[in-house]
C-alpha atoms as a PDB file:
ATOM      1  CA  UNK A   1     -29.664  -1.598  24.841  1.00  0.00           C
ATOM      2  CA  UNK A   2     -29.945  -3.457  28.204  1.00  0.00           C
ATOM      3  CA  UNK A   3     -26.852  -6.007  27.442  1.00  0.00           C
ATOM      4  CA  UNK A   4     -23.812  -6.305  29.741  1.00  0.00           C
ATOM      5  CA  UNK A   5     -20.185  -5.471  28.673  1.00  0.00           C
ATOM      6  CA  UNK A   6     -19.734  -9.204  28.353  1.00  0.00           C
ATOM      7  CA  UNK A   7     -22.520 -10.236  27.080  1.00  0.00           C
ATOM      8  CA  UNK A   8     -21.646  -7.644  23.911  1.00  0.00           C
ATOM      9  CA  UNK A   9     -17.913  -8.732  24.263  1.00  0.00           C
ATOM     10  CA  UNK A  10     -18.982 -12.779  23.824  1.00  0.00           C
ATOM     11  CA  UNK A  11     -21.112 -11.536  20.973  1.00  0.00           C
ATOM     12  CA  UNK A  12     -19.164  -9.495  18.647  1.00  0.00           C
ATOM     13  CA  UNK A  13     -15.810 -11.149  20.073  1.00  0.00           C
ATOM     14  CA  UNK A  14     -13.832  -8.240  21.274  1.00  0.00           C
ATOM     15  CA  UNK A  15     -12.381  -7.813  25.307  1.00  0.00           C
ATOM     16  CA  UNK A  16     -14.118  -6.377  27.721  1.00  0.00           C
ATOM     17  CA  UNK A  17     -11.517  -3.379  28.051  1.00  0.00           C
ATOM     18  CA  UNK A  18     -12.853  -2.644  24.687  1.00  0.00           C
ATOM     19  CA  UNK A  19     -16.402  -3.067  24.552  1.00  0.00           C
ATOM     20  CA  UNK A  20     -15.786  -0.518  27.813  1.00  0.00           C
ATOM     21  CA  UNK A  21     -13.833   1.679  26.709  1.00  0.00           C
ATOM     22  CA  UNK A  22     -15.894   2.369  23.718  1.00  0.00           C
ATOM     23  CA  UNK A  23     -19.041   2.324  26.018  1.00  0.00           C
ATOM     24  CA  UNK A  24     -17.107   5.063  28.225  1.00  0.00           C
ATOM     25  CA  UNK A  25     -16.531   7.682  25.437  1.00  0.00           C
ATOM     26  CA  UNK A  26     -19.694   6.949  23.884  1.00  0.00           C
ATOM     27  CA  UNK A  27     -21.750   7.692  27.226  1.00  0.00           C
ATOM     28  CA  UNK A  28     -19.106  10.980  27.963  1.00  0.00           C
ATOM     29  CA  UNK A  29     -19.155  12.439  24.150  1.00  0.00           C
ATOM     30  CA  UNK A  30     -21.893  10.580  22.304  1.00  0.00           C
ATOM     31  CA  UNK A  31     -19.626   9.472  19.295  1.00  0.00           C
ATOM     32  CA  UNK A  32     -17.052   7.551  19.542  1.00  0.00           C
ATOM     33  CA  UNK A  33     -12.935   8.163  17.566  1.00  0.00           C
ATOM     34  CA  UNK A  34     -11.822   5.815  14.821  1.00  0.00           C
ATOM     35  CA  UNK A  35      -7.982   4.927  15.477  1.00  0.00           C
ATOM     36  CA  UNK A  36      -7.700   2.694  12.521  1.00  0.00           C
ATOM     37  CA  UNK A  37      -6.037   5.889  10.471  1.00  0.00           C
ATOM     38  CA  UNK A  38      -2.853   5.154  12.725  1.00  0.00           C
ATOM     39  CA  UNK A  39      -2.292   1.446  11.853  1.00  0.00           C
ATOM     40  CA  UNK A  40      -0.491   1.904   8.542  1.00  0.00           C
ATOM     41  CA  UNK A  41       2.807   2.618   7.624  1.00  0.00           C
ATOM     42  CA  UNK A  42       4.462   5.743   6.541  1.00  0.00           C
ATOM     43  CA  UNK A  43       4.573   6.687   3.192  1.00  0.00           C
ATOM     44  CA  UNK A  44       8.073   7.159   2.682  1.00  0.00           C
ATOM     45  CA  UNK A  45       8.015   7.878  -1.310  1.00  0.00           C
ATOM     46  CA  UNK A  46       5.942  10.899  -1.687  1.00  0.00           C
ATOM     47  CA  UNK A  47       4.078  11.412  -4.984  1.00  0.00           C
ATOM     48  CA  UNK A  48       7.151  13.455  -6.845  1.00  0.00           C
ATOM     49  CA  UNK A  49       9.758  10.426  -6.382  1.00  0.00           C
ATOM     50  CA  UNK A  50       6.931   8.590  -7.597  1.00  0.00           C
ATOM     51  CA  UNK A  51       6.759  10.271 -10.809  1.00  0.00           C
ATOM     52  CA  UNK A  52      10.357  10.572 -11.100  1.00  0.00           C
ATOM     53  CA  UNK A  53      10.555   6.708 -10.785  1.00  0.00           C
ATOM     54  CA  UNK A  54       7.867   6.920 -13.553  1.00  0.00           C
ATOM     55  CA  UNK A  55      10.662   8.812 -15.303  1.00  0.00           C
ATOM     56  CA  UNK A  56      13.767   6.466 -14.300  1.00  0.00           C
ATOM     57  CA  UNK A  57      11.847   3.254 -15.541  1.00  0.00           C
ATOM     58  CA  UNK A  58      10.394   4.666 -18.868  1.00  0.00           C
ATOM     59  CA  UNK A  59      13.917   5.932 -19.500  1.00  0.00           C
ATOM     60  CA  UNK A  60      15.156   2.606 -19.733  1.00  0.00           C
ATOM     61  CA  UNK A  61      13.112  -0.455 -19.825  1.00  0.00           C
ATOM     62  CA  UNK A  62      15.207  -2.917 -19.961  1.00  0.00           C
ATOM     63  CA  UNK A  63      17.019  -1.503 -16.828  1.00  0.00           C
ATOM     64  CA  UNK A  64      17.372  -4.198 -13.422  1.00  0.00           C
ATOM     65  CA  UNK A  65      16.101  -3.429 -10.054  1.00  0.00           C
ATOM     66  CA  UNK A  66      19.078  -2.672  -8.278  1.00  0.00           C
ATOM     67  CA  UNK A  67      19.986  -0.504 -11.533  1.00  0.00           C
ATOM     68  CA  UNK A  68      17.101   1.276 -11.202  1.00  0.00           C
ATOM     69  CA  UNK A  69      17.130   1.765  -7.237  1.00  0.00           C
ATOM     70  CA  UNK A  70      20.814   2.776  -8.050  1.00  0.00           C
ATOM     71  CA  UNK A  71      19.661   5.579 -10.580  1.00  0.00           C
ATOM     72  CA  UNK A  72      16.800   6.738  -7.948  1.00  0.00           C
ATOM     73  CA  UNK A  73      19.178   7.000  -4.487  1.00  0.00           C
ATOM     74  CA  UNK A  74      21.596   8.994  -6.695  1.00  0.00           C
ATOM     75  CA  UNK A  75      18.986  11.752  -7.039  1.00  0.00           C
ATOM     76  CA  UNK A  76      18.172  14.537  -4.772  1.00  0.00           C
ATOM     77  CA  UNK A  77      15.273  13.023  -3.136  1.00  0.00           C
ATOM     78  CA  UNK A  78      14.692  10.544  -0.229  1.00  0.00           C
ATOM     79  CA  UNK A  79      17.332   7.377  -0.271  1.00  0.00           C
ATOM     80  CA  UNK A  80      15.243   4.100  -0.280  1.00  0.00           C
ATOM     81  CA  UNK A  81      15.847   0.329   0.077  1.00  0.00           C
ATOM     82  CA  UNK A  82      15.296  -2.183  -2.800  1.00  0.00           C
ATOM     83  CA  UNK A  83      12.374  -3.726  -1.450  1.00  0.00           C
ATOM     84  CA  UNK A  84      10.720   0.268  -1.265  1.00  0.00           C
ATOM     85  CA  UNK A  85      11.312   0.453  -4.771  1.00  0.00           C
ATOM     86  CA  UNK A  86      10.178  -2.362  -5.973  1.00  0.00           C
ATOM     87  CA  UNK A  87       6.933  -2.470  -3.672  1.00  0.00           C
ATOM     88  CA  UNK A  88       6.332   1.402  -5.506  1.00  0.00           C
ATOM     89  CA  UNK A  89       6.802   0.047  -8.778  1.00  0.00           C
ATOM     90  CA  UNK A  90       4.386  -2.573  -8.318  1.00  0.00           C
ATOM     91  CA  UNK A  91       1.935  -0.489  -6.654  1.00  0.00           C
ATOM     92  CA  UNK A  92       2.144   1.830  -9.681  1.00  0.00           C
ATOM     93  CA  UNK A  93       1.515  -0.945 -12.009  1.00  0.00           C
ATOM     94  CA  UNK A  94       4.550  -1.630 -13.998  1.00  0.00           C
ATOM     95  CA  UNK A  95       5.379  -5.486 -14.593  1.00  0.00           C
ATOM     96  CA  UNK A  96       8.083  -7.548 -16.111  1.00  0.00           C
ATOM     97  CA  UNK A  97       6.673  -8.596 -19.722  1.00  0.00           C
ATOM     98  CA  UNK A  98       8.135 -11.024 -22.207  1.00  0.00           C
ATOM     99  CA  UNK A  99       6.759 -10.151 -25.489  1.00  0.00           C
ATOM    100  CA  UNK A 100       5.321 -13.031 -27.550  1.00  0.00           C
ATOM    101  CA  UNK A 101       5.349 -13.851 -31.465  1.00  0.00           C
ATOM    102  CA  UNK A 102       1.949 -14.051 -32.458  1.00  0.00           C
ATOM    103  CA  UNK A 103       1.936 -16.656 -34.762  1.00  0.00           C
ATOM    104  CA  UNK A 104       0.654 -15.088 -38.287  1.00  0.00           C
ATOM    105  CA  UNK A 105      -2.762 -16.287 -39.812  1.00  0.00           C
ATOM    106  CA  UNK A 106      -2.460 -18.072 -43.408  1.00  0.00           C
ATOM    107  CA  UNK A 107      -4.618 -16.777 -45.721  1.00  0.00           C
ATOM    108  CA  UNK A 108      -7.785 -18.728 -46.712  1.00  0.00           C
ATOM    109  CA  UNK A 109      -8.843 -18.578 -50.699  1.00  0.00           C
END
């Protein structure tokens, strides 16, 4: 669009190896590759130890962490840390609750 590589680096804030490298495989392929798909982590709890997690924690609510991470390695399935187990359970939305009276209405007459 008749700006220099730094001119569009100073711009949008990215280096000049960058802005020409992109400007290279645009100009040789006319589209350009997305490598943001490789900056996550691994999965390493697929979505069958997630459902028998599901399983282990409904089994016993009351159970710890560590018991439950205990009761999971001892399975067939991948051996994970701790911390994988409890980022998993998070992620699939179970929480420590304290249940609350509810204090009860009177009755107006």
């Amino acid at each position: 669009m008749g700006h220099s590589i730094s001119e569009v680096a100073m711009k949008f804030g990215f280096s000049r190896t960058t802005i020409s490298r992109v400007y290279r495989e645009y100009r040789a392929s006319g589209e350009t590759s997305n490598l943001r798909h490789r900056c996550s982590w691994k999965k390493i709890m697929q979505e069958r130890d997630q459902r028998r997690l599901t399983r282990i924690i409904k089994r016993d609510r009351r159970a710890t962490l560590p018991q439950i991470d205990a009761d999971f390695n001892a399975g067939p399935s991948t051996s994970v840390n701790v911390r994988t187990s409890q980022r998993n359970i998070i992620d699939m939305g179970f929480r420590s609750r304290r249940p609350t009276r509810v204090p009860l209405m009177t009755a107006r007459y």
